[in-house]
PDB file of N, CA and C in Angstrom:
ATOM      1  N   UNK A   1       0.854  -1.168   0.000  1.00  0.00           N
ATOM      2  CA  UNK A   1       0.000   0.000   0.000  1.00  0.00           C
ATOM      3  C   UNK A   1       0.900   1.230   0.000  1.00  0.00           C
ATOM      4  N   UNK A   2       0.639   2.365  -0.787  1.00  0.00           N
ATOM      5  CA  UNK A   2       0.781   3.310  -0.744  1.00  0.00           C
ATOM      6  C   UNK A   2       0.832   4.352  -0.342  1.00  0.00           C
ATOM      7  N   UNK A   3       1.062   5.168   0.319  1.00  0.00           N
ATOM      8  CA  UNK A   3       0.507   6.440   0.682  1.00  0.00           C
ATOM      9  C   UNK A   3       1.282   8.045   0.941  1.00  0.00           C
ATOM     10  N   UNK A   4       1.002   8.709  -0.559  1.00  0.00           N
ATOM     11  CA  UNK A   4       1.636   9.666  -0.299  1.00  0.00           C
ATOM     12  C   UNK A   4       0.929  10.843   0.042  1.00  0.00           C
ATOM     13  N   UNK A   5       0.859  10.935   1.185  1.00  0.00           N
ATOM     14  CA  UNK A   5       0.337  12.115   1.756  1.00  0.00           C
ATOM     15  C   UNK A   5       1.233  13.758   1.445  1.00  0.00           C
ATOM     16  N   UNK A   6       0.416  14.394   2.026  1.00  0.00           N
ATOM     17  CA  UNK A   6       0.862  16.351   1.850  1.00  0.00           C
ATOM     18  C   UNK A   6       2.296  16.204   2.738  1.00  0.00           C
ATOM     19  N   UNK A   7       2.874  15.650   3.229  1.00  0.00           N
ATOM     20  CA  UNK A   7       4.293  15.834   3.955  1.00  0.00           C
ATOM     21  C   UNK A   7       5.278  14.368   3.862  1.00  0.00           C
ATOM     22  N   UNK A   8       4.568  12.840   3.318  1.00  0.00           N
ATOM     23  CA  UNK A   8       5.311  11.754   3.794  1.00  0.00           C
ATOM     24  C   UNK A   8       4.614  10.894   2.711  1.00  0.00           C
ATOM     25  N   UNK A   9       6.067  10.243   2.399  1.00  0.00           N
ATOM     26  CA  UNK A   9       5.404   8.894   1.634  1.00  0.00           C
ATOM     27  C   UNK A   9       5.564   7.815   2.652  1.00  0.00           C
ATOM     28  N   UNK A  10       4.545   7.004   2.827  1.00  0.00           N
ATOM     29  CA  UNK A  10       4.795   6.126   3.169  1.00  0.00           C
ATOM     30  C   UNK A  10       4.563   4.383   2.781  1.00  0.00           C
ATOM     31  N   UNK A  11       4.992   3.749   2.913  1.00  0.00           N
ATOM     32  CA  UNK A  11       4.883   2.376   2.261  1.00  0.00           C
ATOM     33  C   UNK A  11       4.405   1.352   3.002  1.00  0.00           C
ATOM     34  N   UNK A  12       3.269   0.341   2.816  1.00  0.00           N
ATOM     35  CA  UNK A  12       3.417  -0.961   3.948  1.00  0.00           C
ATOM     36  C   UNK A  12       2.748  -2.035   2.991  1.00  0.00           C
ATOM     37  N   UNK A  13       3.714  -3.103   3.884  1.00  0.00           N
ATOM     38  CA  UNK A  13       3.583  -4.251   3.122  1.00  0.00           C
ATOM     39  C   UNK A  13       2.730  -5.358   4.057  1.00  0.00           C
ATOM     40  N   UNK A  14       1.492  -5.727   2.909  1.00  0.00           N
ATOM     41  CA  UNK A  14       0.720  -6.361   3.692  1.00  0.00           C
ATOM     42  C   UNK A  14      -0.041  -7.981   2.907  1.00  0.00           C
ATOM     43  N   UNK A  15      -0.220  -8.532   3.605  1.00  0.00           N
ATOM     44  CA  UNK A  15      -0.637 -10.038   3.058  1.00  0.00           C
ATOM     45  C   UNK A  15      -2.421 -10.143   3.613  1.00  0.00           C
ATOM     46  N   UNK A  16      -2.798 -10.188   2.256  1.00  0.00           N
ATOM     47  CA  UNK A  16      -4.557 -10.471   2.740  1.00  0.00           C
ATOM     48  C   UNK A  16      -5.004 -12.081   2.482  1.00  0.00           C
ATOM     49  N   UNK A  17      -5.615 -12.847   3.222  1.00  0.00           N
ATOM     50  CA  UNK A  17      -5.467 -13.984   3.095  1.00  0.00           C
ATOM     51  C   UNK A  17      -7.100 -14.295   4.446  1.00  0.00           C
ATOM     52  N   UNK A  18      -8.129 -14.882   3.721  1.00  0.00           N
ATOM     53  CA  UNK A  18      -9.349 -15.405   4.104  1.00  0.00           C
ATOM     54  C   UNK A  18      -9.674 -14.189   4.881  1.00  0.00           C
ATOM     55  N   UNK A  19      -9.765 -13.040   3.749  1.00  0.00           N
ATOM     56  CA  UNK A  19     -10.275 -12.031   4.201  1.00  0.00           C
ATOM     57  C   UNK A  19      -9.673 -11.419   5.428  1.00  0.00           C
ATOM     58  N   UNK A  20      -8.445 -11.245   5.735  1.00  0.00           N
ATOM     59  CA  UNK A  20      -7.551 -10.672   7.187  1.00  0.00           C
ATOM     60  C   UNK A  20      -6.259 -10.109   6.259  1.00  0.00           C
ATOM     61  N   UNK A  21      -6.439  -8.920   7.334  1.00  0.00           N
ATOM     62  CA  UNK A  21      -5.146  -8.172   6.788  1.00  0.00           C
ATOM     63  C   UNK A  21      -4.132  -8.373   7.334  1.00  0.00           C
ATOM     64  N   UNK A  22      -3.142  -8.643   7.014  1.00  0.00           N
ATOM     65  CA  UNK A  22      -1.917  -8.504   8.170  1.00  0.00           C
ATOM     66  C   UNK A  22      -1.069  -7.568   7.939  1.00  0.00           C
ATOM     67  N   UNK A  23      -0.463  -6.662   8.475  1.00  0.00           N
ATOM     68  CA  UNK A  23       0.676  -5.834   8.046  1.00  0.00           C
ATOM     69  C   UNK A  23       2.123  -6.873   8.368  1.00  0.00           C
ATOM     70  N   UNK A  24       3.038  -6.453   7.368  1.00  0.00           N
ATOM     71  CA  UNK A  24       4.203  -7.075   7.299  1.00  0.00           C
ATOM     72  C   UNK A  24       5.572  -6.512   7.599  1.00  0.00           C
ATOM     73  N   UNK A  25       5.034  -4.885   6.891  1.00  0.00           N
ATOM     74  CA  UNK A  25       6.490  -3.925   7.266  1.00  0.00           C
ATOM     75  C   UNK A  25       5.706  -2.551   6.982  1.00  0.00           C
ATOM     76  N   UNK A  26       6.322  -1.999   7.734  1.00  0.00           N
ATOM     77  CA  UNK A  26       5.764  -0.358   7.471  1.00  0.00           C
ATOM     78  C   UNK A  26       7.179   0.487   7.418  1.00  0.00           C
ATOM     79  N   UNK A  27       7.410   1.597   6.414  1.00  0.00           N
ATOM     80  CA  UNK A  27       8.734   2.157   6.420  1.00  0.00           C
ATOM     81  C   UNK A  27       8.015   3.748   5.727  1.00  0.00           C
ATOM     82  N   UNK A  28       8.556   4.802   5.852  1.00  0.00           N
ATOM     83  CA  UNK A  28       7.781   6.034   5.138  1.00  0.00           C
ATOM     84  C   UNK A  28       9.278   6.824   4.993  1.00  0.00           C
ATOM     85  N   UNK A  29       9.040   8.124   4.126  1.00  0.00           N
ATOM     86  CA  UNK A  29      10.301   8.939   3.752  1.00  0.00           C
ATOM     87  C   UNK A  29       9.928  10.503   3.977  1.00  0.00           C
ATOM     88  N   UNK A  30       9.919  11.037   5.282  1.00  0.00           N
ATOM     89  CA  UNK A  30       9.510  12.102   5.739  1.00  0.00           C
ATOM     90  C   UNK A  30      10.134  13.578   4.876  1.00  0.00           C
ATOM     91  N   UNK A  31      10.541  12.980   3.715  1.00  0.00           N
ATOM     92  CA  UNK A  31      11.511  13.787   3.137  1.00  0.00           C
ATOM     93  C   UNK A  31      10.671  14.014   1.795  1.00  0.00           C
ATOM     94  N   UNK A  32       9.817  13.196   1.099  1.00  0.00           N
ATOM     95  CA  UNK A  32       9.054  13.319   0.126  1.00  0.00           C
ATOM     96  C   UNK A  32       7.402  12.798   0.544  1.00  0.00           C
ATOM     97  N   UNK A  33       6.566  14.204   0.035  1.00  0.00           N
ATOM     98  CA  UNK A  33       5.368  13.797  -0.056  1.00  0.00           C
ATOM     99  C   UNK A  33       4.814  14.359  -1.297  1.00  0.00           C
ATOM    100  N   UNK A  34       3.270  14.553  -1.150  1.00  0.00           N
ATOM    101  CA  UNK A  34       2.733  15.279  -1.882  1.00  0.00           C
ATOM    102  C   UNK A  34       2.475  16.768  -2.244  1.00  0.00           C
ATOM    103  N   UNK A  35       3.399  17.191  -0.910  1.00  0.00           N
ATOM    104  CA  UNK A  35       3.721  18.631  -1.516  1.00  0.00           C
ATOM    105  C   UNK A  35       4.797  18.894  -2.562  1.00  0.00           C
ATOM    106  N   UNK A  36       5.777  17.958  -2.189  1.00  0.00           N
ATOM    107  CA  UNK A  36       6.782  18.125  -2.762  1.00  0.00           C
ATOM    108  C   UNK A  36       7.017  17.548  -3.926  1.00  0.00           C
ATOM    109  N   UNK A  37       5.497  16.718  -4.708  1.00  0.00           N
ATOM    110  CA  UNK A  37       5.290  16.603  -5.895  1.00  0.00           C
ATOM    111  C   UNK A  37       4.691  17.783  -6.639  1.00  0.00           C
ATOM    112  N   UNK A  38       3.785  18.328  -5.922  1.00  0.00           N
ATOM    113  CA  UNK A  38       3.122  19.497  -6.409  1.00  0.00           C
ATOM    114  C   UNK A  38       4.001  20.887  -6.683  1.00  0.00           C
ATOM    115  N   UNK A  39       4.698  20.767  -5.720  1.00  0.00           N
ATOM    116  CA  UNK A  39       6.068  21.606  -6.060  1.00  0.00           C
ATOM    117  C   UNK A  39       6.941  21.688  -7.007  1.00  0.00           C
ATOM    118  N   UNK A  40       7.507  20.465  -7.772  1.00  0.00           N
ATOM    119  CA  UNK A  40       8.217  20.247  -8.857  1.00  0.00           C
ATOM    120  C   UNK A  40       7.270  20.122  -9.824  1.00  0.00           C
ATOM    121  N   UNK A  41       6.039  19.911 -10.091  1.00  0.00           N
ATOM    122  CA  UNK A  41       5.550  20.100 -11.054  1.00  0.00           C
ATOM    123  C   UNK A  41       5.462  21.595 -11.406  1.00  0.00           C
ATOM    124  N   UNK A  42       5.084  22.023 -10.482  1.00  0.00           N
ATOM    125  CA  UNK A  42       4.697  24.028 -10.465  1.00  0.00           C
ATOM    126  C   UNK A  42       6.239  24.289 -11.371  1.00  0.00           C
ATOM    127  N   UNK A  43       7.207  23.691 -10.451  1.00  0.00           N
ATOM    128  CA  UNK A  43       8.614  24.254 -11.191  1.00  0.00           C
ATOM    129  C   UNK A  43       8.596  23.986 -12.931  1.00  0.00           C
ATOM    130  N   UNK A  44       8.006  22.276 -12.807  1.00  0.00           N
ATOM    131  CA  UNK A  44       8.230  22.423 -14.114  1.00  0.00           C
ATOM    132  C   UNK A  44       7.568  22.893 -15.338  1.00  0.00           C
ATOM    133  N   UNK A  45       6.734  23.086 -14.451  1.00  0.00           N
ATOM    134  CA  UNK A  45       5.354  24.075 -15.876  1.00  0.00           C
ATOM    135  C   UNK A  45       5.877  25.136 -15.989  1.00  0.00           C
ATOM    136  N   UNK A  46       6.452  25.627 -14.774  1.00  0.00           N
ATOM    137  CA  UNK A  46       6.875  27.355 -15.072  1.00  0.00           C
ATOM    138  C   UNK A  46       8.060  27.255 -15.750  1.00  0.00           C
ATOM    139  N   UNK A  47       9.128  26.308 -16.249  1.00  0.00           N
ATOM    140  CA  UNK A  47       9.894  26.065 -17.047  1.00  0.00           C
ATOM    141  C   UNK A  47       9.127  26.146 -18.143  1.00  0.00           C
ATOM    142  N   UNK A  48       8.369  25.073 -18.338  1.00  0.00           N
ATOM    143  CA  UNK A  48       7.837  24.942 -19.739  1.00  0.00           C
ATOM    144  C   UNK A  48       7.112  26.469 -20.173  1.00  0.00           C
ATOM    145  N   UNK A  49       6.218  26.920 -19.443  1.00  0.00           N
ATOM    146  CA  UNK A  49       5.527  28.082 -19.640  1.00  0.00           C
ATOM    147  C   UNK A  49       6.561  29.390 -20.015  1.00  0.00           C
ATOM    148  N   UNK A  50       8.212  29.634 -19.439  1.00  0.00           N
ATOM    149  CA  UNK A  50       8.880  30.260 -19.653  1.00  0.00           C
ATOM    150  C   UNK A  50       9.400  29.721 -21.500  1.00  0.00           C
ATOM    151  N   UNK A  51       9.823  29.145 -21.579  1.00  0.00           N
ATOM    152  CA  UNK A  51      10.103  28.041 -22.534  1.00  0.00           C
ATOM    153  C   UNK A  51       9.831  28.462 -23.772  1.00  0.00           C
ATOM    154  N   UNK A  52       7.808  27.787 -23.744  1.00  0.00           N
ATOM    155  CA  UNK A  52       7.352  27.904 -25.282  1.00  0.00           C
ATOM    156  C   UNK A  52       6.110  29.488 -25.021  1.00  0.00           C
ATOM    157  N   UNK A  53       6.457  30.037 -24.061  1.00  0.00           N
ATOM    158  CA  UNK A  53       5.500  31.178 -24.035  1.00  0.00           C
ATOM    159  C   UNK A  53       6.415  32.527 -23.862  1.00  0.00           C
ATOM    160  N   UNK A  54       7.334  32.577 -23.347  1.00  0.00           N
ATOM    161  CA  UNK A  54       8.815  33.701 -23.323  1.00  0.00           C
ATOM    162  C   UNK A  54       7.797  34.514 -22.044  1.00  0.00           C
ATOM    163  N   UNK A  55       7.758  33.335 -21.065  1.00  0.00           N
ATOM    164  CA  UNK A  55       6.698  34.230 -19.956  1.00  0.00           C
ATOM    165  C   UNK A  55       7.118  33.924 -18.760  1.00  0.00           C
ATOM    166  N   UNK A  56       7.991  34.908 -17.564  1.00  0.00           N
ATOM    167  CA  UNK A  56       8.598  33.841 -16.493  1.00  0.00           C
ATOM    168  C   UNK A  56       7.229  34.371 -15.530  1.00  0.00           C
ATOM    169  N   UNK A  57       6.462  33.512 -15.063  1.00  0.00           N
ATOM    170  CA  UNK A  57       5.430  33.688 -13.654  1.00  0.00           C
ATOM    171  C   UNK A  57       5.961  33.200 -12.719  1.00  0.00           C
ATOM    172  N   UNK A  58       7.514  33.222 -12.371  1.00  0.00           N
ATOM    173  CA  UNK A  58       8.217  32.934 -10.542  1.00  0.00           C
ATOM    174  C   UNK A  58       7.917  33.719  -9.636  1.00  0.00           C
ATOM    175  N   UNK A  59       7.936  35.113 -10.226  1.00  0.00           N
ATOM    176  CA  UNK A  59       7.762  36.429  -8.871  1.00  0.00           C
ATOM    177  C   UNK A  59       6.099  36.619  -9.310  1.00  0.00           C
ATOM    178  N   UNK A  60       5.435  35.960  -9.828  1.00  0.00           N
ATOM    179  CA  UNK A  60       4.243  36.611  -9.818  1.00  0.00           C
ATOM    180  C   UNK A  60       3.330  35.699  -9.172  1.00  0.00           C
ATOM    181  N   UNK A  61       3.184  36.351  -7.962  1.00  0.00           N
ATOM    182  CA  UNK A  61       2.597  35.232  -6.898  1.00  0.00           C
ATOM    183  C   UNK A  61       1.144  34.996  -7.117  1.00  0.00           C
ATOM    184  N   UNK A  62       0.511  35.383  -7.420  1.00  0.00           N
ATOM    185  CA  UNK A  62      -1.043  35.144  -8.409  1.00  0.00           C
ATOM    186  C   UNK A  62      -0.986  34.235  -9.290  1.00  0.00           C
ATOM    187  N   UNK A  63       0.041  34.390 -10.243  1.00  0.00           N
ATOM    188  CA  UNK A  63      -0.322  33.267 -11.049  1.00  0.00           C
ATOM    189  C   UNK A  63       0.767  31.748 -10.221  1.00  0.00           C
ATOM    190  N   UNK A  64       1.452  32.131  -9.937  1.00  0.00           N
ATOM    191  CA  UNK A  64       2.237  30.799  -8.859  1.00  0.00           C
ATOM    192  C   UNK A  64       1.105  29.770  -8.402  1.00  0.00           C
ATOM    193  N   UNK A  65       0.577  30.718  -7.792  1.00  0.00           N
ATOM    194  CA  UNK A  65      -0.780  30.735  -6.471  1.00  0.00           C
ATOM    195  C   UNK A  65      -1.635  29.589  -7.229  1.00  0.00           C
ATOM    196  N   UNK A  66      -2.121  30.289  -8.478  1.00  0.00           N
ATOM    197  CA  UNK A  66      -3.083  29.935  -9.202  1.00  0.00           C
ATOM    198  C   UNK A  66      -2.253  28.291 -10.058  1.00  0.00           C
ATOM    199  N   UNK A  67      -1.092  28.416 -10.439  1.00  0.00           N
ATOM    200  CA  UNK A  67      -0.442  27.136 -10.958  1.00  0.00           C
ATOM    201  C   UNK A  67      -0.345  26.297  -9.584  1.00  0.00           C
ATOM    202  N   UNK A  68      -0.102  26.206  -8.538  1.00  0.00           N
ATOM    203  CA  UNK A  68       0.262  25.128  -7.707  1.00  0.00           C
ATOM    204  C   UNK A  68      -1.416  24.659  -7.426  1.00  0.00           C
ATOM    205  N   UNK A  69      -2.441  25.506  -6.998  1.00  0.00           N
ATOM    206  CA  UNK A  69      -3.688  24.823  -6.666  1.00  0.00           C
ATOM    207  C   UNK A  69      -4.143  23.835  -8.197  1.00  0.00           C
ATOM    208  N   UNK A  70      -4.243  24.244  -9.355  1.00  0.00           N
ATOM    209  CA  UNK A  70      -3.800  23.548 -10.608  1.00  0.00           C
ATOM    210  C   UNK A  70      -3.166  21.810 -10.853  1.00  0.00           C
ATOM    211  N   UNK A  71      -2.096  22.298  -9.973  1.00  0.00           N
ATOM    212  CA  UNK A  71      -0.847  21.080 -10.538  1.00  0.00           C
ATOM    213  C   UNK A  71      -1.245  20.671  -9.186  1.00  0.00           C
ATOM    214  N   UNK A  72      -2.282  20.766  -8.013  1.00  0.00           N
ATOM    215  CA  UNK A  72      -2.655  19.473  -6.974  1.00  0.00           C
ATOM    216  C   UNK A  72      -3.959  18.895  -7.783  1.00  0.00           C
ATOM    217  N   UNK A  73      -4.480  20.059  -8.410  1.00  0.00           N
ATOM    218  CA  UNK A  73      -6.258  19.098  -8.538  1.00  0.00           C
ATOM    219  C   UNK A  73      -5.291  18.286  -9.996  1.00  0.00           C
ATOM    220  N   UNK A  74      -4.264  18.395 -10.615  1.00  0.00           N
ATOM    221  CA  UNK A  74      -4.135  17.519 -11.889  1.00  0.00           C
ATOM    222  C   UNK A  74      -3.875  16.231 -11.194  1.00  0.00           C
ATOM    223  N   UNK A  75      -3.369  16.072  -9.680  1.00  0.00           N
ATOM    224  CA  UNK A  75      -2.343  15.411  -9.312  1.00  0.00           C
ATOM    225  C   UNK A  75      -3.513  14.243  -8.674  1.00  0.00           C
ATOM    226  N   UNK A  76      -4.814  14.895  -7.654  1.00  0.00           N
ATOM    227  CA  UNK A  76      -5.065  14.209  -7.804  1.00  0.00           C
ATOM    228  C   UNK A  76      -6.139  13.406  -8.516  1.00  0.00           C
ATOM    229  N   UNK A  77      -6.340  13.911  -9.772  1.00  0.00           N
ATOM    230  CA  UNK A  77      -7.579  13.605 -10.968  1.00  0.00           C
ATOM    231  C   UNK A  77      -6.461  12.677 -11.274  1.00  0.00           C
ATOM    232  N   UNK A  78      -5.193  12.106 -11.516  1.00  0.00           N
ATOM    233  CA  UNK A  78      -4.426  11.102 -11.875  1.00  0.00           C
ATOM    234  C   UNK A  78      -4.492  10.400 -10.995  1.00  0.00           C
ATOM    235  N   UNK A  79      -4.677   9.938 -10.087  1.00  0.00           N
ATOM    236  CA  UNK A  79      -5.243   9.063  -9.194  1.00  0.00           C
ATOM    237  C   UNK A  79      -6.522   8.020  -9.226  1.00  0.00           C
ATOM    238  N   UNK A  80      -7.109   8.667 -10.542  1.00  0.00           N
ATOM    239  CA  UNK A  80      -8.108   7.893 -10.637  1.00  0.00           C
ATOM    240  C   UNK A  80      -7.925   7.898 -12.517  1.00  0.00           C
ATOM    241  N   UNK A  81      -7.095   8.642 -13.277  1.00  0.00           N
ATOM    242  CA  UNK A  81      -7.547   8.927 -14.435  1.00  0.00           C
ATOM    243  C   UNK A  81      -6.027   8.721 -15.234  1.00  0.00           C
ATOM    244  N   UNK A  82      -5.978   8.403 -16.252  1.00  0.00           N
ATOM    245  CA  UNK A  82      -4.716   8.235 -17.185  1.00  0.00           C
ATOM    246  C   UNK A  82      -4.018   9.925 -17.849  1.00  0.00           C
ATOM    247  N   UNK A  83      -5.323  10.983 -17.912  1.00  0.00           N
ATOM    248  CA  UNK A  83      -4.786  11.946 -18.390  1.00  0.00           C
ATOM    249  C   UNK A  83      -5.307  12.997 -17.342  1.00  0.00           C
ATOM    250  N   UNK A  84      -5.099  14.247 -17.546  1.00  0.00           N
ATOM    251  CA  UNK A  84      -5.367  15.521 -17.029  1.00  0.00           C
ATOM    252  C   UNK A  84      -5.129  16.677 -17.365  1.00  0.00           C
ATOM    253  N   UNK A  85      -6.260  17.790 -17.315  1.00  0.00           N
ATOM    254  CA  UNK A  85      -5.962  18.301 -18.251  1.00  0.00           C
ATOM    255  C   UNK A  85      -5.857  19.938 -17.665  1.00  0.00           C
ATOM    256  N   UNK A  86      -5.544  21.246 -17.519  1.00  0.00           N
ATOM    257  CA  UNK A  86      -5.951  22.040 -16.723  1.00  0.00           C
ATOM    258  C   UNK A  86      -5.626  23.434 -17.414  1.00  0.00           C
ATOM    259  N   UNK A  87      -6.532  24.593 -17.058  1.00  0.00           N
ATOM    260  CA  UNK A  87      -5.558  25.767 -17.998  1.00  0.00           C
ATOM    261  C   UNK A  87      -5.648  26.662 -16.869  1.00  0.00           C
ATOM    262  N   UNK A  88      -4.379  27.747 -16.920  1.00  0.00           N
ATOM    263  CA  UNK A  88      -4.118  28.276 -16.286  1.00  0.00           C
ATOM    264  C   UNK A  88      -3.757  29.680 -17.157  1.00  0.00           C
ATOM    265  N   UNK A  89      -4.846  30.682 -16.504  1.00  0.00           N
ATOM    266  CA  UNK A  89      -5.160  31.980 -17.623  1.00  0.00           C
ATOM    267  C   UNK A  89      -4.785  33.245 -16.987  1.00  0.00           C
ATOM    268  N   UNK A  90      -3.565  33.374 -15.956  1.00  0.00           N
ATOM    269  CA  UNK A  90      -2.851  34.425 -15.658  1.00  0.00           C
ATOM    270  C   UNK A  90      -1.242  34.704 -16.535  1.00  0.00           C
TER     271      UNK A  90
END
């Protein structure tokens, strides 16, 4: 099982067997979560957006603002979905 939460990934390993769960190992990485996916994506759109648009939005905290709430709802519509799609009009 999975679980990357807003501050921690964490991992556990579990065996289901006549309907009982057992946990086997639990280990997590307080160093990566789901912020810190949402974070490198923001970085990398604003790369790309600098890129193929000749537009840097780093100091412009409105549209930042507006790309990181963005790059969580893409993040988690992939959780359930193969694509995602989002526009961002600052």
């Amino acid at each position: 099982v999975f679980d990357l939460g807003g501050g921690t990934f964490d991992v556990s390993i579990m065996t289901v067997a006549n309907g009982k769960f057992k946990v086997n190992a639990v280990a997590g990485d307080t160093y990566l979560g789901g912020d810190d996916i949402d974070e490198r994506l923001v970085m990398h759109l604003m790369d790309e957006i600098k890129l193929n648009y000749d537009k840097d939005i780093s100091s412009d905290n409105k549209s930042r603002s507006q790309l990181r709430i963005e790059c969580e709802k893409a993040k988690r519509h992939l959780s359930f979905n193969k694509i995602a799609r989002f526009v961002c009009d600052h």
